[in-house]
C-alpha atoms as a PDB file:
ATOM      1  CA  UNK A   1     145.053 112.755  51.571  1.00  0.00           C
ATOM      2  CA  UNK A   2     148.519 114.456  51.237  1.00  0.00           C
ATOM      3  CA  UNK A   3     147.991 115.725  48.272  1.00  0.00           C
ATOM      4  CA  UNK A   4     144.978 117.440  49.146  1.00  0.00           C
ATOM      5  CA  UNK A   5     146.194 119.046  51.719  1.00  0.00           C
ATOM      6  CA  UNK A   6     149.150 119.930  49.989  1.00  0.00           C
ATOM      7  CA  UNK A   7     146.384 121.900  47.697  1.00  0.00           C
ATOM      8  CA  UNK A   8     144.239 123.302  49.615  1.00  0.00           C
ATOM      9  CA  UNK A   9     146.769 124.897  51.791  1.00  0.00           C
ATOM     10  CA  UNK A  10     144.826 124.827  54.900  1.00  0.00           C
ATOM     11  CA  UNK A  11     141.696 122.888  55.473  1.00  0.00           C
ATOM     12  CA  UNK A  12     139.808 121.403  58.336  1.00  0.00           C
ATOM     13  CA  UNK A  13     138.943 117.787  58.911  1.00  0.00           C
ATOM     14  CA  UNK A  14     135.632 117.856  57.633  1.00  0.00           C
ATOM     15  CA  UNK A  15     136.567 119.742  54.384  1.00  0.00           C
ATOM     16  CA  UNK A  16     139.131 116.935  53.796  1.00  0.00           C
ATOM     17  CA  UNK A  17     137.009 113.879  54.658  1.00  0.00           C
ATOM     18  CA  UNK A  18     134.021 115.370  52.144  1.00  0.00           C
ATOM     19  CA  UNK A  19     137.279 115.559  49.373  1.00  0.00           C
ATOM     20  CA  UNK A  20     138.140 112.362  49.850  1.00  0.00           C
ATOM     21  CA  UNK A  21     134.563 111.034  50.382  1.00  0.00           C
ATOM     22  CA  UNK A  22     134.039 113.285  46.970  1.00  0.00           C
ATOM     23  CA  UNK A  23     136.375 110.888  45.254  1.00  0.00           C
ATOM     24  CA  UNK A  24     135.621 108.151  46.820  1.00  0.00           C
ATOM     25  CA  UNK A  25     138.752 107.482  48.773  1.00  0.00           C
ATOM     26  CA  UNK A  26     136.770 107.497  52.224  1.00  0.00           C
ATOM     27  CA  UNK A  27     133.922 106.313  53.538  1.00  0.00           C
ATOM     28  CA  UNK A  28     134.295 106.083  57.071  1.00  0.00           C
ATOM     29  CA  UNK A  29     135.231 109.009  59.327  1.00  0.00           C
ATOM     30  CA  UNK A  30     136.773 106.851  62.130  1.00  0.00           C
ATOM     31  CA  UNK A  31     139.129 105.512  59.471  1.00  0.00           C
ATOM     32  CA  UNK A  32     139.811 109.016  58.004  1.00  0.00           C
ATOM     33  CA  UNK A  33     140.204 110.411  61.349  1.00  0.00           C
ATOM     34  CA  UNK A  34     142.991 107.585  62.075  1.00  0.00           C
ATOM     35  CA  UNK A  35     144.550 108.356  58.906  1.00  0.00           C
ATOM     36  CA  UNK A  36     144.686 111.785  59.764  1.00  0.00           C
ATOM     37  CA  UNK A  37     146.485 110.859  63.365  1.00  0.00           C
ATOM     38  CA  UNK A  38     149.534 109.139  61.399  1.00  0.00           C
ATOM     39  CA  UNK A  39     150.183 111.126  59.225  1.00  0.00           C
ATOM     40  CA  UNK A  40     150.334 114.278  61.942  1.00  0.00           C
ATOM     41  CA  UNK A  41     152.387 111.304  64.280  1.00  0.00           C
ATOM     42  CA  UNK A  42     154.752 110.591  61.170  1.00  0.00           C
ATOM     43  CA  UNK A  43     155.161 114.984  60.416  1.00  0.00           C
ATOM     44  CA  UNK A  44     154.289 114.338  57.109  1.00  0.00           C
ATOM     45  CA  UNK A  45     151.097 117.126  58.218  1.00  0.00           C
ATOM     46  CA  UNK A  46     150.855 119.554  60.839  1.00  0.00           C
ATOM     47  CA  UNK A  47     147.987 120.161  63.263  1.00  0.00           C
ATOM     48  CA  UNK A  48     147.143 123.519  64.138  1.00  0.00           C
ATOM     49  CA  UNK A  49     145.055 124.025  66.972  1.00  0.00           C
ATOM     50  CA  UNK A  50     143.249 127.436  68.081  1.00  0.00           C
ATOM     51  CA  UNK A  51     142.768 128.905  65.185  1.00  0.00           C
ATOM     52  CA  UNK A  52     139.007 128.502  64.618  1.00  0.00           C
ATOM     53  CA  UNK A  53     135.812 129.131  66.761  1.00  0.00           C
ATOM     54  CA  UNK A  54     134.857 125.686  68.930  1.00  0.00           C
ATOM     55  CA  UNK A  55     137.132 122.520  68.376  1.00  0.00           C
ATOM     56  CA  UNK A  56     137.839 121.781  65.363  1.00  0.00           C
ATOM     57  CA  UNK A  57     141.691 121.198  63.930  1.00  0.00           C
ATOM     58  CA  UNK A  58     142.903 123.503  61.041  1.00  0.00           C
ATOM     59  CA  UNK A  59     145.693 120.401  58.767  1.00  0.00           C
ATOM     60  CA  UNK A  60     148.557 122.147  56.360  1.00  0.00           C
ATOM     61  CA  UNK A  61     151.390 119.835  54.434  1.00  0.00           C
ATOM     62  CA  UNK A  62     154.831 119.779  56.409  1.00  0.00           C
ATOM     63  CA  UNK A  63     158.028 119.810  55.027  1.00  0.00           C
ATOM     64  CA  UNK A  64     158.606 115.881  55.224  1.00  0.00           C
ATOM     65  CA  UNK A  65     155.315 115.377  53.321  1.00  0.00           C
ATOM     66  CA  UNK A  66     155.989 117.602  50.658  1.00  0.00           C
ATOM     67  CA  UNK A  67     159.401 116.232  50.256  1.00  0.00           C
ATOM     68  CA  UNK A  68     157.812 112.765  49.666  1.00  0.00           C
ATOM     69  CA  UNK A  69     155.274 114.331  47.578  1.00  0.00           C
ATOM     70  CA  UNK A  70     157.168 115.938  44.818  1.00  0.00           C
ATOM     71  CA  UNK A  71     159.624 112.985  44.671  1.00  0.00           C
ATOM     72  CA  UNK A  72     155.992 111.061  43.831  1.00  0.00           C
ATOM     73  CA  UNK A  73     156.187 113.921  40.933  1.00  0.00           C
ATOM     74  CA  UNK A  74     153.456 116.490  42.461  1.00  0.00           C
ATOM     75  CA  UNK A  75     154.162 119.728  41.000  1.00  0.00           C
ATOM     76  CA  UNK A  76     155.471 122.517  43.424  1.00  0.00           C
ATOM     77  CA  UNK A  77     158.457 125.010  43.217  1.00  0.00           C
ATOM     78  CA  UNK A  78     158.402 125.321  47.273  1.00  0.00           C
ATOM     79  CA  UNK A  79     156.697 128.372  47.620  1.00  0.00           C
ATOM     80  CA  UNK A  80     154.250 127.665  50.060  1.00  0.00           C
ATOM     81  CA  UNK A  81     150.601 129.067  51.921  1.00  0.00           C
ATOM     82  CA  UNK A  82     152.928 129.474  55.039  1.00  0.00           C
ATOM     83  CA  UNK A  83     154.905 132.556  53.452  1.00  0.00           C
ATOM     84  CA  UNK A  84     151.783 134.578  52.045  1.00  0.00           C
ATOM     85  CA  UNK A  85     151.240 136.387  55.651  1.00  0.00           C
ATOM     86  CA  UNK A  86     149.834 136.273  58.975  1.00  0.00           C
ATOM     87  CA  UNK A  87     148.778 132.905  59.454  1.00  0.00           C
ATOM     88  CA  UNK A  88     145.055 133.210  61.060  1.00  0.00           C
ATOM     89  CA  UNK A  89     144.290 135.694  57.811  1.00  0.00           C
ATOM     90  CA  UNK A  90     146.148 133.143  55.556  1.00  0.00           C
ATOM     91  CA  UNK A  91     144.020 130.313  57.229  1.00  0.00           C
ATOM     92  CA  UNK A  92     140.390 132.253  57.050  1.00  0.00           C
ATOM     93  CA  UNK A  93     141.374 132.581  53.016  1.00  0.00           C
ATOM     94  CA  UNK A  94     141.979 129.109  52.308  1.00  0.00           C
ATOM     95  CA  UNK A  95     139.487 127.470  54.289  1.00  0.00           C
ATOM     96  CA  UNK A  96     136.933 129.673  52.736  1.00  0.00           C
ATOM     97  CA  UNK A  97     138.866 128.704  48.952  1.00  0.00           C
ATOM     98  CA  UNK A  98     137.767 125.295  50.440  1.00  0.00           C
ATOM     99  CA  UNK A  99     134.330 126.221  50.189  1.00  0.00           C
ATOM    100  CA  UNK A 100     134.018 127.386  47.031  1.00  0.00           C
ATOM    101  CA  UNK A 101     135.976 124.227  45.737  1.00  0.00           C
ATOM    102  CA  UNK A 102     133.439 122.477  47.279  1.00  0.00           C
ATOM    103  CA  UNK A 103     130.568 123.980  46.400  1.00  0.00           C
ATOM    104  CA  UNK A 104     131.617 123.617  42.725  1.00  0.00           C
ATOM    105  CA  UNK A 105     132.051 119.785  43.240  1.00  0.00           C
ATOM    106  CA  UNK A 106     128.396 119.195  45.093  1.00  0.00           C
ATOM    107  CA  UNK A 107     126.647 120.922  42.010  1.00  0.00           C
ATOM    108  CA  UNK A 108     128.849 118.212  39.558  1.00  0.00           C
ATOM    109  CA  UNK A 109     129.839 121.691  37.592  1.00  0.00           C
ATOM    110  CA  UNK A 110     133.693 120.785  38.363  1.00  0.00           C
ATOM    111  CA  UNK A 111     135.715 119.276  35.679  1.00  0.00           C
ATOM    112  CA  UNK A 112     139.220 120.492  36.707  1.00  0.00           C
ATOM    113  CA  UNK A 113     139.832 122.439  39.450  1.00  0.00           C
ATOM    114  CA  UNK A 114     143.949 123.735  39.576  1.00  0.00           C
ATOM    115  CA  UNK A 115     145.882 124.697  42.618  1.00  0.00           C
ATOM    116  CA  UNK A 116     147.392 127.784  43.402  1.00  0.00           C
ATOM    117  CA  UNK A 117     150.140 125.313  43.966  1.00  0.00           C
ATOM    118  CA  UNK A 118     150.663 124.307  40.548  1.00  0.00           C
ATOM    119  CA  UNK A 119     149.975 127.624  39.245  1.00  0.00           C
ATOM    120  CA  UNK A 120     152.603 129.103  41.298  1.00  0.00           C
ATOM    121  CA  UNK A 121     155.092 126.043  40.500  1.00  0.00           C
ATOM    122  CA  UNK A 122     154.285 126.823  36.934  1.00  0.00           C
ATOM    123  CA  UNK A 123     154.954 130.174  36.757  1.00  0.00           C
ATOM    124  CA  UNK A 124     158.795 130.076  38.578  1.00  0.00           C
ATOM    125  CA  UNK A 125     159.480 126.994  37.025  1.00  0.00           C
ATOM    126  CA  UNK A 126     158.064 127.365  33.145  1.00  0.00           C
ATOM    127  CA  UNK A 127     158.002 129.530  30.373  1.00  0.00           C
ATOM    128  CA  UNK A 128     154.092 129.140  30.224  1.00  0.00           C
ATOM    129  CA  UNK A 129     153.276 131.733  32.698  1.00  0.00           C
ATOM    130  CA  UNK A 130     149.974 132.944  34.164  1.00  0.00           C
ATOM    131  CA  UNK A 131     149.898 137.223  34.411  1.00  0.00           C
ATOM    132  CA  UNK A 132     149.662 136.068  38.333  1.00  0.00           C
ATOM    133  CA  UNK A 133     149.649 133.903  41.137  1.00  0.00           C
ATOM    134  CA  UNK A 134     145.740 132.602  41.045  1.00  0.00           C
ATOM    135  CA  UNK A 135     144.342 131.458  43.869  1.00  0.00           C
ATOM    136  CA  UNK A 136     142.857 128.539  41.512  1.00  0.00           C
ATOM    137  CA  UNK A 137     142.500 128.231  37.755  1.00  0.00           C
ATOM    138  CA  UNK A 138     138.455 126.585  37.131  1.00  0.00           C
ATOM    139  CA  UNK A 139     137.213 124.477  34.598  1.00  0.00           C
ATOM    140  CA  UNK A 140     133.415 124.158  34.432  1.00  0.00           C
ATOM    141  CA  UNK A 141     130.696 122.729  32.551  1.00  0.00           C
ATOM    142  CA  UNK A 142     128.339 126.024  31.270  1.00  0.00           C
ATOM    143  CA  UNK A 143     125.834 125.628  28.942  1.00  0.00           C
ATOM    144  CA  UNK A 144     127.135 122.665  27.500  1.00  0.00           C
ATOM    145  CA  UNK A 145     130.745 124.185  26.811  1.00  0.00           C
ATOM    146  CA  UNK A 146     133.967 123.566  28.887  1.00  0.00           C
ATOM    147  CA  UNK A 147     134.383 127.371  30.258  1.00  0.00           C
ATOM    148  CA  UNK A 148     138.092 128.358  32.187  1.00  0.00           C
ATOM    149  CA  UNK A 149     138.505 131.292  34.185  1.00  0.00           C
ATOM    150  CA  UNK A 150     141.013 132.078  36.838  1.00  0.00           C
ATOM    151  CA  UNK A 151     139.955 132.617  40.294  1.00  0.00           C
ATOM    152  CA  UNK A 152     140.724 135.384  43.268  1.00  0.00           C
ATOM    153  CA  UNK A 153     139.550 135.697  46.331  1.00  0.00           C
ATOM    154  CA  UNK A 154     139.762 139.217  48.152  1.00  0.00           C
ATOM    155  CA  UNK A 155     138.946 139.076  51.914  1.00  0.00           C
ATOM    156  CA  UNK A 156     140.691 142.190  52.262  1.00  0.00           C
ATOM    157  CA  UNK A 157     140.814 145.581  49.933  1.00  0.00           C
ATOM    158  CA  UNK A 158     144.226 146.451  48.475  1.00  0.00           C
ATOM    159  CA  UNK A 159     145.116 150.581  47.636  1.00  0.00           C
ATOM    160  CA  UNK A 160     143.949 152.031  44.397  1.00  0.00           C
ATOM    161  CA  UNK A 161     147.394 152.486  42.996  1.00  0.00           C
ATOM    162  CA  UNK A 162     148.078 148.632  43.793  1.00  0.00           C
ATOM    163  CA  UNK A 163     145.039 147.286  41.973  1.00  0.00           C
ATOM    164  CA  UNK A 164     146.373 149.889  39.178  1.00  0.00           C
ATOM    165  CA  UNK A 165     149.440 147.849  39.109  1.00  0.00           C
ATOM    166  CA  UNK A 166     147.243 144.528  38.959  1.00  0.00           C
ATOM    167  CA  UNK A 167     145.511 145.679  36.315  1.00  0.00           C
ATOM    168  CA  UNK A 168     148.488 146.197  34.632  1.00  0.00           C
ATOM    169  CA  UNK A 169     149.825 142.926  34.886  1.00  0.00           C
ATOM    170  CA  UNK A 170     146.796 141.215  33.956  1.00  0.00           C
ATOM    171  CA  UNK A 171     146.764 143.203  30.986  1.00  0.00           C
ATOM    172  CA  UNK A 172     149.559 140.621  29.928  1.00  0.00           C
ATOM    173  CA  UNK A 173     147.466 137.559  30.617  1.00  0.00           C
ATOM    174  CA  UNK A 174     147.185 135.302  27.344  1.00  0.00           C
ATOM    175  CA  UNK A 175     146.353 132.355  28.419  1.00  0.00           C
ATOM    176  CA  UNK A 176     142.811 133.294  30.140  1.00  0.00           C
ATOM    177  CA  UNK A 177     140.190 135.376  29.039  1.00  0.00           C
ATOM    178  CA  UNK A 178     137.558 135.353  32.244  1.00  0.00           C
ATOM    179  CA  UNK A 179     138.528 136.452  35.926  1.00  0.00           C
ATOM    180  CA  UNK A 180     136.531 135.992  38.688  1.00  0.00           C
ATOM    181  CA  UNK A 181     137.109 138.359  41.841  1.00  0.00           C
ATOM    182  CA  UNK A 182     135.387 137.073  45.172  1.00  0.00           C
ATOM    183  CA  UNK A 183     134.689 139.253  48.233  1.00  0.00           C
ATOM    184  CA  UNK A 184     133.227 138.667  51.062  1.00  0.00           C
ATOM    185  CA  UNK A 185     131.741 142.363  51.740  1.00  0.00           C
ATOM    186  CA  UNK A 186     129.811 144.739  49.864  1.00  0.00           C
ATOM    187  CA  UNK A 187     132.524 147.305  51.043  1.00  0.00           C
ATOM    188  CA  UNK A 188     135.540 145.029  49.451  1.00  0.00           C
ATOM    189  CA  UNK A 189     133.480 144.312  46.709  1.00  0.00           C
ATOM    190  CA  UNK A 190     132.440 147.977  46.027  1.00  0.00           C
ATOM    191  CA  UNK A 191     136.355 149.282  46.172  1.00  0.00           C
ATOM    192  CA  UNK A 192     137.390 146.584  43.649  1.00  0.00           C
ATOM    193  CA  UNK A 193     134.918 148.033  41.552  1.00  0.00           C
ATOM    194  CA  UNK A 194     135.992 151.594  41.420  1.00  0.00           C
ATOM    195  CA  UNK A 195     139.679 150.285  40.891  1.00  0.00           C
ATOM    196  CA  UNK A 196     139.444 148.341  37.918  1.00  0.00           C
ATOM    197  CA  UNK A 197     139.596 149.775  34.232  1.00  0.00           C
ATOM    198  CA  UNK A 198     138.067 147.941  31.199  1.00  0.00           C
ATOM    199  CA  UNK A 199     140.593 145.680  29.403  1.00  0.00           C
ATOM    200  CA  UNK A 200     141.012 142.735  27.397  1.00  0.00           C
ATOM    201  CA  UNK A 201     140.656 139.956  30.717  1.00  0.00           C
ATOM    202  CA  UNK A 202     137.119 139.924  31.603  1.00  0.00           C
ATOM    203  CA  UNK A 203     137.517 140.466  35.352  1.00  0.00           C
ATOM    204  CA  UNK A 204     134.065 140.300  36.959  1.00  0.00           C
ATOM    205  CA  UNK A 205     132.961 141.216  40.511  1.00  0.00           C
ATOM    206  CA  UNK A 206     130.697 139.150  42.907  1.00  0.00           C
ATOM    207  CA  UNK A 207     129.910 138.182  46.987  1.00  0.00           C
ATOM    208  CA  UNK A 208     131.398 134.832  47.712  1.00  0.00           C
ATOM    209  CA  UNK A 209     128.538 134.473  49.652  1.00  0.00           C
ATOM    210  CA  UNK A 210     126.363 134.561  46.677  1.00  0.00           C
ATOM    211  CA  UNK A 211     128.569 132.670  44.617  1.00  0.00           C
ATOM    212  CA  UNK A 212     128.793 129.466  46.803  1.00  0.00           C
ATOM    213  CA  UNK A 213     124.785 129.518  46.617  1.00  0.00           C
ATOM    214  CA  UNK A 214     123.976 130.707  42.903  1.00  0.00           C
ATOM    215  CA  UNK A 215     127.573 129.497  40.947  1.00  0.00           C
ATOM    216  CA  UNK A 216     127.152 129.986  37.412  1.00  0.00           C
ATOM    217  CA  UNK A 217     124.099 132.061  37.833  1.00  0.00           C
ATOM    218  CA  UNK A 218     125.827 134.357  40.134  1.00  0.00           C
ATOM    219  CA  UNK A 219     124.691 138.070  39.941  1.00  0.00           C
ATOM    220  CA  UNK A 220     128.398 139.677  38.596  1.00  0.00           C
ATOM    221  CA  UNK A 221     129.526 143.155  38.067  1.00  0.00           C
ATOM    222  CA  UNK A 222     132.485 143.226  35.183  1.00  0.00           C
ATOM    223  CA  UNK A 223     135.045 145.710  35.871  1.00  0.00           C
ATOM    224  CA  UNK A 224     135.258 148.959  33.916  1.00  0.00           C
ATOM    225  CA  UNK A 225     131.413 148.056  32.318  1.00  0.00           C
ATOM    226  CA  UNK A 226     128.069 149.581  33.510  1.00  0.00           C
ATOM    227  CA  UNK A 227     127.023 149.015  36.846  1.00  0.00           C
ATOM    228  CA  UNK A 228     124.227 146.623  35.326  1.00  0.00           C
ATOM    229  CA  UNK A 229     124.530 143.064  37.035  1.00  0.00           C
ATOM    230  CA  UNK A 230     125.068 139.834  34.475  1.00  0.00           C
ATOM    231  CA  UNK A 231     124.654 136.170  35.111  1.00  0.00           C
ATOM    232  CA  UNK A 232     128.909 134.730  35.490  1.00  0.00           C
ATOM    233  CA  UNK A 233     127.517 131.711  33.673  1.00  0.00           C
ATOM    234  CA  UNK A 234     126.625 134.193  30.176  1.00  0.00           C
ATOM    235  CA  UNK A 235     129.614 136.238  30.527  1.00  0.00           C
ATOM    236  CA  UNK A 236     132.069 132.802  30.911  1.00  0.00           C
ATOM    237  CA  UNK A 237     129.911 131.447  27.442  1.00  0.00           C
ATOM    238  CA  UNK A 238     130.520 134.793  25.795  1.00  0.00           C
ATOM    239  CA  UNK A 239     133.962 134.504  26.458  1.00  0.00           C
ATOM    240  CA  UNK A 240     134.287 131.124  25.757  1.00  0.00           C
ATOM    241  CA  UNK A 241     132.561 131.817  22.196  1.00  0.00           C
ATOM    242  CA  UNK A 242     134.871 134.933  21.467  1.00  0.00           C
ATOM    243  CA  UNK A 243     138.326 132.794  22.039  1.00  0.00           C
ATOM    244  CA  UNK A 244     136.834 129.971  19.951  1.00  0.00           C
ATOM    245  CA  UNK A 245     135.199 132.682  16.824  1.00  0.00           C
ATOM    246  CA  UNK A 246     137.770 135.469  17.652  1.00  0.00           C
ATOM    247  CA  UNK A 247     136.717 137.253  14.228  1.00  0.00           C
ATOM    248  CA  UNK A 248     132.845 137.007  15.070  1.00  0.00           C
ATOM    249  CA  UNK A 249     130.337 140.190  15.463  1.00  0.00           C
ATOM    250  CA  UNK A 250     128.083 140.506  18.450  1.00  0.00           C
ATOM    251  CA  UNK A 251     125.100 139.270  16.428  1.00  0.00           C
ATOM    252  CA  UNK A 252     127.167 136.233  15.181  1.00  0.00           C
ATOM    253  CA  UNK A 253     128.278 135.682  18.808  1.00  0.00           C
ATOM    254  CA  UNK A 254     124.425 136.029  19.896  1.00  0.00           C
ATOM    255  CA  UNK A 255     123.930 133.178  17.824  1.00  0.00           C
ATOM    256  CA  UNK A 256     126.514 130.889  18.577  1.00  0.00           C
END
């Protein structure tokens, strides 16, 4: 239980209990829920209250438990979810990360989902960096092929010239081909995708509304491209095929 909420960064009770009920850790919520009260009595978690709609408790990792979690080797450089910003926007993005997790794992499409947390402890702490700070990195069965892409999710538009300088960095990603953007507006979503040039990532554009319903067949725009709307799942085997033939044609990759 520490561990995911260590990961997710903020998450309610019933997003927790459906992770651990997801791996089979937990079956009964009055258990769980007991769980939850020790470790909040022993400040290995805290328990924040008022910062949803109607009753429900928002958990994060405290320092004590993530002292006792990397000495049980979890991987974290001590940047945490507490330090992005102000804290109800910080919670609304994570909770809704939450969802898409989720979704992911109820549709058995998962095979590895990695935390920002470990992304972020591998990038201060390793020479294998990522171009950026992802909010995950996703593995996912597609068509029969184990597809990665990294994942961001945008509840809020940035300026122009700061997705200029995004683009630039990303631009020095070699470890990923496939980036998937997430807004929750047409409005966000429509300002990402004036802002972003054509370049070797494959960044593509979509509602995280739609995305938590459709997943792989998710209606995408990719940046830079026409305005004509692709399935995620083609454009994630396309990509897939190019880093595995990177000397194919279009027709051969058609094929493959």
């Amino acid at each position: 239980m520490l561990e995911y909420v260590l990961r997710c960064g903020f998450a309610t009770s019933r997003q927790l209990f459906e992770f651990l009920q997801m791996d089979r850790l937990e079956r009964s919520r009055a258990s769980f829920e007991q769980r939850l009260r020790r470790l909040s009595q022993h400040c290995l978690i805290q328990k924040h209250s008022g910062l949803l709609t109607g009753h429900e408790w928002v958990y994060s990792i405290a320092p004590k438990g993530v002292s006792l979690l990397v000495e049980l080797g979890e991987l974290y450089a001590g940047r945490g979810v507490h330090e992005q910003g102000e804290r109800q926007l910080v919670v609304n993005h994570w909770l809704d990360i939450n969802e898409i997790h989720l979704a992911l794992r109820r549709r058995q499409l998962l095979v590895r989902w990695t935390p920002e947390s470990e992304i972020r402890s591998q990038n201060d702490l390793t020479t294998f960096k990522y171009a950026k700070d992802y909010d995950a990195i996703v593995t996912v069965t597609c068509d029969g092929l184990d597809c990665r892409f990294a994942l961001e999710y945008e509840r809020f538009p940035k300026t122009r010239t700061r997705y200029e300088q995004i683009g630039a960095e990303l631009d020095n990603e070699v470890h990923l081909a496939t980036l998937l953007y997430l807004a929750p507006t047409y409005h966000v979503l429509s300002c990402m995708k004036r802002s972003f040039e054509p370049q070797r990532l494959v960044i593509c554009l979509a509602l995280s509304s739609e995305f938590v319903t459709c997943l792989l067949d998710t209606p995408v725009h990719v940046a830079g491209r026409s305005d004509r709307l692709v399935r995620f799942g083609d454009v994630l085997t396309q990509t897939a095929s190019v880093s595995r033939y990177p000397n194919a044609s279009q027709e051969e990759l058609a094929i493959l």
